[in-house]
N, C-alpha and C. Protein backbone atom coordinates (compact mmCIF):
# COMPACT_ATOMS: atom_id res chain seq x y z
N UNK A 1 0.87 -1.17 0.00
CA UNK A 1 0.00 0.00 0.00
C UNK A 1 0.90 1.23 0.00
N UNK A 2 0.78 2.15 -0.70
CA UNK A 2 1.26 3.20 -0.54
C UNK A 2 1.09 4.23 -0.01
N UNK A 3 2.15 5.28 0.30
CA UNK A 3 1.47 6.36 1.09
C UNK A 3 0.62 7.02 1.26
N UNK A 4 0.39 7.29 0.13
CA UNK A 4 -0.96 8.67 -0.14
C UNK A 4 -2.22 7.52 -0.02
N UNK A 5 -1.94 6.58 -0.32
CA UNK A 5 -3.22 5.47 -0.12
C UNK A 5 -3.52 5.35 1.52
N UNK A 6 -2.42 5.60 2.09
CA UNK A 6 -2.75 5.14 3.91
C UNK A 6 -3.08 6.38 4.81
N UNK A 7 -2.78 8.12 3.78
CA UNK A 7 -3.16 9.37 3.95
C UNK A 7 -4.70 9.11 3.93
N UNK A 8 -5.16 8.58 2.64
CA UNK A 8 -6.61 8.82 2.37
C UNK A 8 -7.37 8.12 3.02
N UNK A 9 -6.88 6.60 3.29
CA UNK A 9 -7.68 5.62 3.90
C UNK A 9 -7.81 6.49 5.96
N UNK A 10 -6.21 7.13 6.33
CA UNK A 10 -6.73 7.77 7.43
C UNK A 10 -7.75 8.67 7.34
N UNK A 11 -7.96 10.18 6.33
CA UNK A 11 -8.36 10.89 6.19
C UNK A 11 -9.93 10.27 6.22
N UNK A 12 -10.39 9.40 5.25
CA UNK A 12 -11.72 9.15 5.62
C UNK A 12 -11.85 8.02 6.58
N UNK A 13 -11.22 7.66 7.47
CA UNK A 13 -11.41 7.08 8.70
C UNK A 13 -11.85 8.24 9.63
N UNK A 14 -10.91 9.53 9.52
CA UNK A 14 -11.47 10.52 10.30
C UNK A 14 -12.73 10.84 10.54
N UNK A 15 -13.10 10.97 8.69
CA UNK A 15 -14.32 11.34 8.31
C UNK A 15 -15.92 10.62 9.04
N UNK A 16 -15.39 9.49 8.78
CA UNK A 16 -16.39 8.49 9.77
C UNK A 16 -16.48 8.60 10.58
N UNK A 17 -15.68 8.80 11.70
CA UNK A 17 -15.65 9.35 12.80
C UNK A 17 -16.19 10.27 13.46
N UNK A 18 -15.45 11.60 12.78
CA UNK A 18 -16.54 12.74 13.24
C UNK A 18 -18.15 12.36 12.38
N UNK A 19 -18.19 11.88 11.38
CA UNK A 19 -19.53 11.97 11.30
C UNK A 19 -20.19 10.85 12.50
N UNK A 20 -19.68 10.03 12.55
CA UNK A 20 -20.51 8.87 13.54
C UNK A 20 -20.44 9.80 14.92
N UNK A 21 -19.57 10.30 15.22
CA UNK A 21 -19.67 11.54 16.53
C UNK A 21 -20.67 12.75 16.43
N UNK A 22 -21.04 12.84 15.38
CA UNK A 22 -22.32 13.87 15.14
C UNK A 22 -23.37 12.97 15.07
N UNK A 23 -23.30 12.09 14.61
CA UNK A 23 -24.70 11.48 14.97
C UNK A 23 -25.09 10.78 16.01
N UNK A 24 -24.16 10.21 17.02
CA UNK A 24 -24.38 9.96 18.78
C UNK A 24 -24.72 11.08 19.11
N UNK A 25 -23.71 12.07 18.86
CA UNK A 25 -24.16 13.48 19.66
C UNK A 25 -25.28 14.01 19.67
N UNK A 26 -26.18 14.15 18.24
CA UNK A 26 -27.20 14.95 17.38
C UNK A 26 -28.48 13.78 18.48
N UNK A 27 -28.19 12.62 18.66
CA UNK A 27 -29.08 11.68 18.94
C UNK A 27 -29.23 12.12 20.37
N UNK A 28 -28.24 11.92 21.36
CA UNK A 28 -28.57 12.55 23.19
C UNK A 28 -29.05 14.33 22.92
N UNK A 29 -28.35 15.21 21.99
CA UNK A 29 -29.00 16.51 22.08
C UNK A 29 -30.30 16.46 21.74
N UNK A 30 -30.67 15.67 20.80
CA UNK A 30 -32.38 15.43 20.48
C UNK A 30 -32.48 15.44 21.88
N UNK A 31 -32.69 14.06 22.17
CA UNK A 31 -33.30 13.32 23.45
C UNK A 31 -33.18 14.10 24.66
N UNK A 32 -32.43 15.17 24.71
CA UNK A 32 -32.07 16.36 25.83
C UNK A 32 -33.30 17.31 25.64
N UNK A 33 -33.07 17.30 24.30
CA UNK A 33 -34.01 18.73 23.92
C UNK A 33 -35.65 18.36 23.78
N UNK A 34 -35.83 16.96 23.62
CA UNK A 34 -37.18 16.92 23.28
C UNK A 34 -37.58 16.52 24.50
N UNK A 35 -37.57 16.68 25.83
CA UNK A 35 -38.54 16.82 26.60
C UNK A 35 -38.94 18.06 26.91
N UNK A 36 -37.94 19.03 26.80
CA UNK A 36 -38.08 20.65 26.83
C UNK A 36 -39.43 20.54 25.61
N UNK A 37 -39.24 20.18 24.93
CA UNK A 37 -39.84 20.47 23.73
C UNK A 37 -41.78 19.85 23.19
N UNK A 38 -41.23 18.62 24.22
CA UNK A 38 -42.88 17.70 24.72
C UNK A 38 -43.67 18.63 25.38
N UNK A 39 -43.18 19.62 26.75
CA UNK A 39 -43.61 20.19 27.05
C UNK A 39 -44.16 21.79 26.27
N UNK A 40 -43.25 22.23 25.90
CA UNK A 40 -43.77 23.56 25.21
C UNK A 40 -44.95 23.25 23.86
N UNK A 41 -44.68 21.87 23.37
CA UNK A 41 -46.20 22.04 22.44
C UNK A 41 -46.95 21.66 23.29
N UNK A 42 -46.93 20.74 24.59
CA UNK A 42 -48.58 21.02 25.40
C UNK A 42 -49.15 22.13 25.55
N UNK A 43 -47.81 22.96 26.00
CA UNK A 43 -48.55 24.59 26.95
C UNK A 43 -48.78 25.15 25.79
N UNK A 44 -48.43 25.34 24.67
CA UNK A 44 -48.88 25.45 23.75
C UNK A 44 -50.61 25.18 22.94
N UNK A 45 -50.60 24.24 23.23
CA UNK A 45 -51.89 23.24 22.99
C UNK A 45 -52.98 23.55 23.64
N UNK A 46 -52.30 24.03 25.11
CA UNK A 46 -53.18 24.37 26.07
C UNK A 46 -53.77 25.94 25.76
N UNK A 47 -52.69 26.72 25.60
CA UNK A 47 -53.02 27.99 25.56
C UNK A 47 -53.96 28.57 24.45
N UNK A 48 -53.99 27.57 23.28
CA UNK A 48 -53.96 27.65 22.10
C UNK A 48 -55.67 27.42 22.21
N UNK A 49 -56.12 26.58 22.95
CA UNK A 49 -57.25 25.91 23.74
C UNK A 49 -58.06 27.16 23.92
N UNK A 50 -57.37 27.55 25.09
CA UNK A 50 -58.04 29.06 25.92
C UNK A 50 -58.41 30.24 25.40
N UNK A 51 -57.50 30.72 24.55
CA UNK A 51 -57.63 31.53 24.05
C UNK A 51 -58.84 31.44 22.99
N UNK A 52 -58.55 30.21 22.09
CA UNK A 52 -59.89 29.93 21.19
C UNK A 52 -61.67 29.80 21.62
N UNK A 53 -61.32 29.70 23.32
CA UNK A 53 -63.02 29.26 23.26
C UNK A 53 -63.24 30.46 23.93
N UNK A 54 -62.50 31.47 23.92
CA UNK A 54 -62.58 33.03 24.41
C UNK A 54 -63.15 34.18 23.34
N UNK A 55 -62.48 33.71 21.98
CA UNK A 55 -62.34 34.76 20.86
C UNK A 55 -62.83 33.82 19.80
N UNK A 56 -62.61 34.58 18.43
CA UNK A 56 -62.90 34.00 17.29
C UNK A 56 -62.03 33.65 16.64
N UNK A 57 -62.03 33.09 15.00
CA UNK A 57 -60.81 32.26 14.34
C UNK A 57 -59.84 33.69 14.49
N UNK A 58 -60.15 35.10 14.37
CA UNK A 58 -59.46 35.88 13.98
C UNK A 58 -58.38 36.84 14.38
N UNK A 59 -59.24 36.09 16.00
CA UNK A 59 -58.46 36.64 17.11
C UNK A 59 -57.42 35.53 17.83
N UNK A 60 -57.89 34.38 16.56
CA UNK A 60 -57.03 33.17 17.37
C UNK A 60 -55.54 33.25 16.32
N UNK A 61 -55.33 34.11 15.14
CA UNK A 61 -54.55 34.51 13.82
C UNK A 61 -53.92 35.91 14.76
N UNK A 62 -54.63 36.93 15.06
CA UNK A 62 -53.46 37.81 16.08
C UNK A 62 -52.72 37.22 16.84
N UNK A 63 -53.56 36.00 18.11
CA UNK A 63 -52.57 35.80 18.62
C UNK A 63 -51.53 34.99 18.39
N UNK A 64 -51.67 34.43 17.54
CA UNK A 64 -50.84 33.62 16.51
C UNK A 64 -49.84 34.21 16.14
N UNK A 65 -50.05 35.60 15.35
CA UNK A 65 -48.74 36.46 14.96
C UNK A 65 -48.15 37.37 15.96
N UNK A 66 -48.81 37.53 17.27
CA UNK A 66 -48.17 38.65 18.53
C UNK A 66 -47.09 37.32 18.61
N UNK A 67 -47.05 36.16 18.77
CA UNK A 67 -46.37 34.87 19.07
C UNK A 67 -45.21 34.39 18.21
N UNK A 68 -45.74 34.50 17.39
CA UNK A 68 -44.84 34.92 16.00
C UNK A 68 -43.08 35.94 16.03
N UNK A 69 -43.74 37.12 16.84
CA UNK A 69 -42.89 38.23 16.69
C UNK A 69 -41.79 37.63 17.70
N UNK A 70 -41.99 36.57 19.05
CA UNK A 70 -40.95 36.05 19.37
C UNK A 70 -40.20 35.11 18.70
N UNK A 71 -40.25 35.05 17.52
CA UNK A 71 -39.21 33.80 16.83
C UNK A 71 -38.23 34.23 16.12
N UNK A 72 -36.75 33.56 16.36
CA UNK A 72 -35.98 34.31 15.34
C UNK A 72 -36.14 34.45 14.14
N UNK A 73 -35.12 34.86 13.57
CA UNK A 73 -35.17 34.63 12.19
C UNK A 73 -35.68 33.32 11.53
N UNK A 74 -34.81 32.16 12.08
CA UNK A 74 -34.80 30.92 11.29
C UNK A 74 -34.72 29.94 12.86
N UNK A 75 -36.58 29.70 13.21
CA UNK A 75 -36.50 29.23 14.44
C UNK A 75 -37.28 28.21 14.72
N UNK A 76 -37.59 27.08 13.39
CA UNK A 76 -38.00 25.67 13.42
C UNK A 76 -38.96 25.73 14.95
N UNK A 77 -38.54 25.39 15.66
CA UNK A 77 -39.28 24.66 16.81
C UNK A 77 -40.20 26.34 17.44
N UNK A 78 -39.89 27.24 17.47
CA UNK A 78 -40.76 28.25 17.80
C UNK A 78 -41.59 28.91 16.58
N UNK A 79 -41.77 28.42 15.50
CA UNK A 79 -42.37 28.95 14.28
C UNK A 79 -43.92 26.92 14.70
N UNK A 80 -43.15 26.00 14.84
CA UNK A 80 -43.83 24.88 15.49
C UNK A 80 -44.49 24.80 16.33
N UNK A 81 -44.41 25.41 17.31
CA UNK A 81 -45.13 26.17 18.50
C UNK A 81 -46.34 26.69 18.38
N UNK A 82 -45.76 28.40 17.87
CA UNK A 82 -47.35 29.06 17.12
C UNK A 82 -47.80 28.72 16.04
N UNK A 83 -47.74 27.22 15.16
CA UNK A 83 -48.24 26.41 14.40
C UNK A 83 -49.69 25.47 15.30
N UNK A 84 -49.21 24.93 16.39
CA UNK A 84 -49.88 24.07 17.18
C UNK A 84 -50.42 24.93 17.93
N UNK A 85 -50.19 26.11 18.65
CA UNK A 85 -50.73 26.98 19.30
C UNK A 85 -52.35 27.52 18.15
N UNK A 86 -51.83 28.02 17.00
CA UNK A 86 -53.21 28.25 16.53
C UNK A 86 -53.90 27.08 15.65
N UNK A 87 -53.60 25.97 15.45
CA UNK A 87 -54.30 24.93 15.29
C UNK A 87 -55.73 24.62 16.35
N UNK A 88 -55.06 24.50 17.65
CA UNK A 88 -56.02 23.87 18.93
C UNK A 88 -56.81 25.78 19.09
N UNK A 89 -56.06 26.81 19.01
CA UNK A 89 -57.04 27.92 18.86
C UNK A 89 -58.25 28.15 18.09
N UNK A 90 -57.98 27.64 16.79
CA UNK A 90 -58.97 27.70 15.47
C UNK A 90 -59.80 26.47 16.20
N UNK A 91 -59.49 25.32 16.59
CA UNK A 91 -60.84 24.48 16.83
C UNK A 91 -61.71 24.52 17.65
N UNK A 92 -61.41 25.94 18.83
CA UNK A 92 -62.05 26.13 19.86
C UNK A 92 -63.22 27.31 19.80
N UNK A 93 -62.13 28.27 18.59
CA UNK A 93 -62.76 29.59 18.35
C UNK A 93 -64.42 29.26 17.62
N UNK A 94 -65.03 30.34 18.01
CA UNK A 94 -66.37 30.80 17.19
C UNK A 94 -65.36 30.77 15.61
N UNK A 95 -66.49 31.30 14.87
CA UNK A 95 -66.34 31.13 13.45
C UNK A 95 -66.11 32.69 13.36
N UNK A 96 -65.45 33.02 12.56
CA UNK A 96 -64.93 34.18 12.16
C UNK A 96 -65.66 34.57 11.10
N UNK A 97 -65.84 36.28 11.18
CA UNK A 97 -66.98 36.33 9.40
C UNK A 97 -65.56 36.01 8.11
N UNK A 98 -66.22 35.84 7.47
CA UNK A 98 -65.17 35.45 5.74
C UNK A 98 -64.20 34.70 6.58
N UNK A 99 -63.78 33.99 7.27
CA UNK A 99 -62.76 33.36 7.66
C UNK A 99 -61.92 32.57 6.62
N UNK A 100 -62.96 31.34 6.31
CA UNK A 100 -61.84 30.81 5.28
C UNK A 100 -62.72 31.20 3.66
N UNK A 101 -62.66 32.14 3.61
CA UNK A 101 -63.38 32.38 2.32
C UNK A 101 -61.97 32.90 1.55
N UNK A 102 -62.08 32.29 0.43
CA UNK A 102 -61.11 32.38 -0.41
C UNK A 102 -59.95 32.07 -0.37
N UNK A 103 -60.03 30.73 0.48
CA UNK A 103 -58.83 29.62 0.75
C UNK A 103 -58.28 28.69 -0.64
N UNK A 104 -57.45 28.81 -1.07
CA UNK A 104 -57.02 27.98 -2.33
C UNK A 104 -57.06 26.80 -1.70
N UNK A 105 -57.39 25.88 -3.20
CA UNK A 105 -57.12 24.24 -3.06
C UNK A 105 -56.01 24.19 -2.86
N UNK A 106 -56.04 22.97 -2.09
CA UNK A 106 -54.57 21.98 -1.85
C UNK A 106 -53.55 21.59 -2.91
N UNK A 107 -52.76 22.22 -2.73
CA UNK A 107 -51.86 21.72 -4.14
C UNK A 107 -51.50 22.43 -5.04
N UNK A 108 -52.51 24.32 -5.28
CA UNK A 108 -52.48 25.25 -5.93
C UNK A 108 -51.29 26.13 -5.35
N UNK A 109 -49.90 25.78 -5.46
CA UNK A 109 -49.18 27.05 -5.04
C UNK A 109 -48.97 28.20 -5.25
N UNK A 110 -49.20 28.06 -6.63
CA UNK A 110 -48.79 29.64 -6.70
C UNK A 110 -50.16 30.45 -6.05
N UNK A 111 -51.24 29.73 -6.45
CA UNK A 111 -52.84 30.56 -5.95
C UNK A 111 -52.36 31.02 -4.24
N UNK A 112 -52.10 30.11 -3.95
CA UNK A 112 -51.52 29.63 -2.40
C UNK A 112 -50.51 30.55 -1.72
N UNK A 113 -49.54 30.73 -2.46
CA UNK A 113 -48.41 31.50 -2.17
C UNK A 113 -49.02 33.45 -2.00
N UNK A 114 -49.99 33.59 -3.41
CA UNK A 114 -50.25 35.06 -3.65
C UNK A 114 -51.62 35.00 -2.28
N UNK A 115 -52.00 34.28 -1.89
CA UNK A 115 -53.15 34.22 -0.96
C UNK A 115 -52.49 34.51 0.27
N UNK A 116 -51.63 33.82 0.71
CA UNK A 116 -51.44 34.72 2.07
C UNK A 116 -50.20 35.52 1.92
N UNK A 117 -49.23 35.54 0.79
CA UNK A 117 -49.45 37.29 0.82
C UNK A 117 -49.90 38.20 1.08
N UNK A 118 -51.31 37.67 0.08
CA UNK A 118 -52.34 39.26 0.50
C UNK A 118 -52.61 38.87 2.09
N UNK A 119 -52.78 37.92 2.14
CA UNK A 119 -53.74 38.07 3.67
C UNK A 119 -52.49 38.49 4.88
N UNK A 120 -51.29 38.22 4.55
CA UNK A 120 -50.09 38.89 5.52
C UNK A 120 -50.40 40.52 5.21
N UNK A 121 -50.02 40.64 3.93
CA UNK A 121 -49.99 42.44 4.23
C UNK A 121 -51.51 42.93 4.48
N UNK A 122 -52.28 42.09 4.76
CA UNK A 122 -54.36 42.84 5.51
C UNK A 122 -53.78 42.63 6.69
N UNK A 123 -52.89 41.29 7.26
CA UNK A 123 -52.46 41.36 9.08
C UNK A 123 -51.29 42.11 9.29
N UNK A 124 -50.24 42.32 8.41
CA UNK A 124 -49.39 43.01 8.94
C UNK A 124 -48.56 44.25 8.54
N UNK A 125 -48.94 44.00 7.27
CA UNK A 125 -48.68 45.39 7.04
C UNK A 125 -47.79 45.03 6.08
N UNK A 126 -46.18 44.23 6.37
CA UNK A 126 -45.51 43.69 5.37
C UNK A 126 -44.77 42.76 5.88
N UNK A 127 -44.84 42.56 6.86
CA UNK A 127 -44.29 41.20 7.45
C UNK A 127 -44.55 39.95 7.42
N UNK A 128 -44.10 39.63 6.02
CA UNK A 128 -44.56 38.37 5.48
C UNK A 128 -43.76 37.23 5.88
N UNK A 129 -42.68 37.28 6.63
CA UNK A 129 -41.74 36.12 6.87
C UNK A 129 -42.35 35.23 8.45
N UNK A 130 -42.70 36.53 9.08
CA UNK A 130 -43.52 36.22 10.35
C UNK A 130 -44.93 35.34 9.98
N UNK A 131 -45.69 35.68 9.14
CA UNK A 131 -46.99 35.74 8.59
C UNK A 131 -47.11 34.63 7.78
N UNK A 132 -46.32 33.90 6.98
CA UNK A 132 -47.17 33.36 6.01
C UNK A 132 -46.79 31.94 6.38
N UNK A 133 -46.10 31.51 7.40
CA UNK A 133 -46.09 30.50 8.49
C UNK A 133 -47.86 30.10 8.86
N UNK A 134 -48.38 31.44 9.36
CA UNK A 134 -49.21 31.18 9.95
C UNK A 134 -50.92 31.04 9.14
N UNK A 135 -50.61 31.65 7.97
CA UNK A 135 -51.64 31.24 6.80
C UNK A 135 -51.37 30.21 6.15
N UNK A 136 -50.39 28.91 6.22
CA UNK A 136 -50.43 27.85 5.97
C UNK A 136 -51.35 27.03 6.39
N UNK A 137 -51.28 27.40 8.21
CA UNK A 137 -51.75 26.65 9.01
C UNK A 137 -53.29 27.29 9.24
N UNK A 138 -53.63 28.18 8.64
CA UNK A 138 -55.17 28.70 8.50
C UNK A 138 -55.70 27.97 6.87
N UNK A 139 -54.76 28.00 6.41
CA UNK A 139 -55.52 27.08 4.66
C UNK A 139 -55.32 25.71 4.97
N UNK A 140 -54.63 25.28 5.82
CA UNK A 140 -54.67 23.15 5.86
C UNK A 140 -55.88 23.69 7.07
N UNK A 141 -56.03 24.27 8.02
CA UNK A 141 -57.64 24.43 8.71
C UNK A 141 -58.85 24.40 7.83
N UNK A 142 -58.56 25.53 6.97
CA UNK A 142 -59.82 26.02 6.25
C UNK A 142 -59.67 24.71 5.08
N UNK A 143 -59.24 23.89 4.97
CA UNK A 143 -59.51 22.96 3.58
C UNK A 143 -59.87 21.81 4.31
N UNK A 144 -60.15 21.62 5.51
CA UNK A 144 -60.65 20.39 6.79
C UNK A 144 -62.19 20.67 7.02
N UNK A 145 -61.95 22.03 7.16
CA UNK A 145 -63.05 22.73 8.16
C UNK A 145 -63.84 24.16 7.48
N UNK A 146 -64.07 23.65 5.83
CA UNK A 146 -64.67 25.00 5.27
C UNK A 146 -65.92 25.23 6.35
N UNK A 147 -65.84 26.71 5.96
CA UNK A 147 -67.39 27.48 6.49
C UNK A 147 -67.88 27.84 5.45
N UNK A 148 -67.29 28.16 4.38
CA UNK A 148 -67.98 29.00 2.56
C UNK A 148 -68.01 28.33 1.99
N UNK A 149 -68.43 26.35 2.36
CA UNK A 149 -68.33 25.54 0.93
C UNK A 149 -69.08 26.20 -0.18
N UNK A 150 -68.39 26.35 -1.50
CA UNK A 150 -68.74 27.34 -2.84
C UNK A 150 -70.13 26.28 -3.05
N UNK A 151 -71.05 27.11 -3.29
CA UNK A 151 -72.17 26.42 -4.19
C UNK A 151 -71.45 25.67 -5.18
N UNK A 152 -72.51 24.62 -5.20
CA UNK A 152 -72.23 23.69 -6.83
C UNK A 152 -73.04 24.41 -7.60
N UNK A 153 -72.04 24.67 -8.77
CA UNK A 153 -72.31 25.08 -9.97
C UNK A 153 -73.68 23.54 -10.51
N UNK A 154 -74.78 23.91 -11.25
CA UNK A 154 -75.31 22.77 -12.12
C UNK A 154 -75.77 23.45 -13.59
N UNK A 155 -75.52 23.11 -14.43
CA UNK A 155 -75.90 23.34 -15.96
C UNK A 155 -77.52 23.00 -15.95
N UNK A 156 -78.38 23.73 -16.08
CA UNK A 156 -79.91 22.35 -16.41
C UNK A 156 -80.31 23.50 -17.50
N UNK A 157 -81.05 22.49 -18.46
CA UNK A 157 -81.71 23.36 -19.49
C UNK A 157 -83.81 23.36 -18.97
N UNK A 158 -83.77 24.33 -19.32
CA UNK A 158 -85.46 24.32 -19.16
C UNK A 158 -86.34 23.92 -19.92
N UNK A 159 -87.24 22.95 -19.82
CA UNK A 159 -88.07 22.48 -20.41
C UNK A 159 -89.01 23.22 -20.92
């Protein structure tokens, strides 16, 4: 075997290594972090609860985005939070007027994408990074739980 052959064969021995050391590690930091984390989507769940059988869908979408304004930039598990927070809100709340009126189908992105756009800049003005987290989780509601199912269209000719 030659040298540069017993360089490379160390070099990705290393490699294995630290990666197999990131993934023990990545595995106890989970398991550290997800009981912190069991708990905050209950209180979550809970709050999310309270608030909904207090107010309406619309007031359960403010508090959704006041909740919002605590997340960083790029903050997975607190953007998850006020996901589940206004989920269990919306199922508690009264019905909101126009609530889910003019919810795109499932699967329509781009319709999807320009929809809560608009509906971020009617809540916030322009804070769409905060916002359109939370009109995801109002269009997978509103496509479960319409209130405006659209009339059926029927063609009939008159006799």
């Amino acid at each position: 075997m030659t040298e540069n052959t017993k360089v490379f064969i160390g070099i990705l021995a290393g490699i294995a290594t630290a990666l197999l050391a990131l993934v023990i590690g990545g595995f106890f930091w989970l398991q550290h972090r997800n009981d912190g984390l069991a708990e905050a989507i209950e209180e979550s769940v809970l709050e999310g609860e309270a608030i909904g059988r207090v107010g309406d869908q619309w007031a359960c979408v403010w508090a959704a985005y006041d909740r919002s304004k605590g997340c960083g930039r790029v903050a997975p598990v607190c953007e998850m939070k006020v996901a589940v927070f206004l989920r269990h809100c919306l199922d508690h709340a009264a019905p909101g007027p126009k609530f889910c009126e003019g919810v795109p189908a499932d699967g329509d992105v781009m319709h999807s994408a320009e929809w809560a756009y608009d509906n971020c800049d009617d809540l916030t003005g322009r804070d769409h990074d905060r916002c359109a987290g939370i009109f995801q989780t109002v269009q997978s509601y509103c496509l479960v739980h319409r209130h405006d199912k659209p009339a059926r269209t029927t063609t009939s000719t008159a006799s």
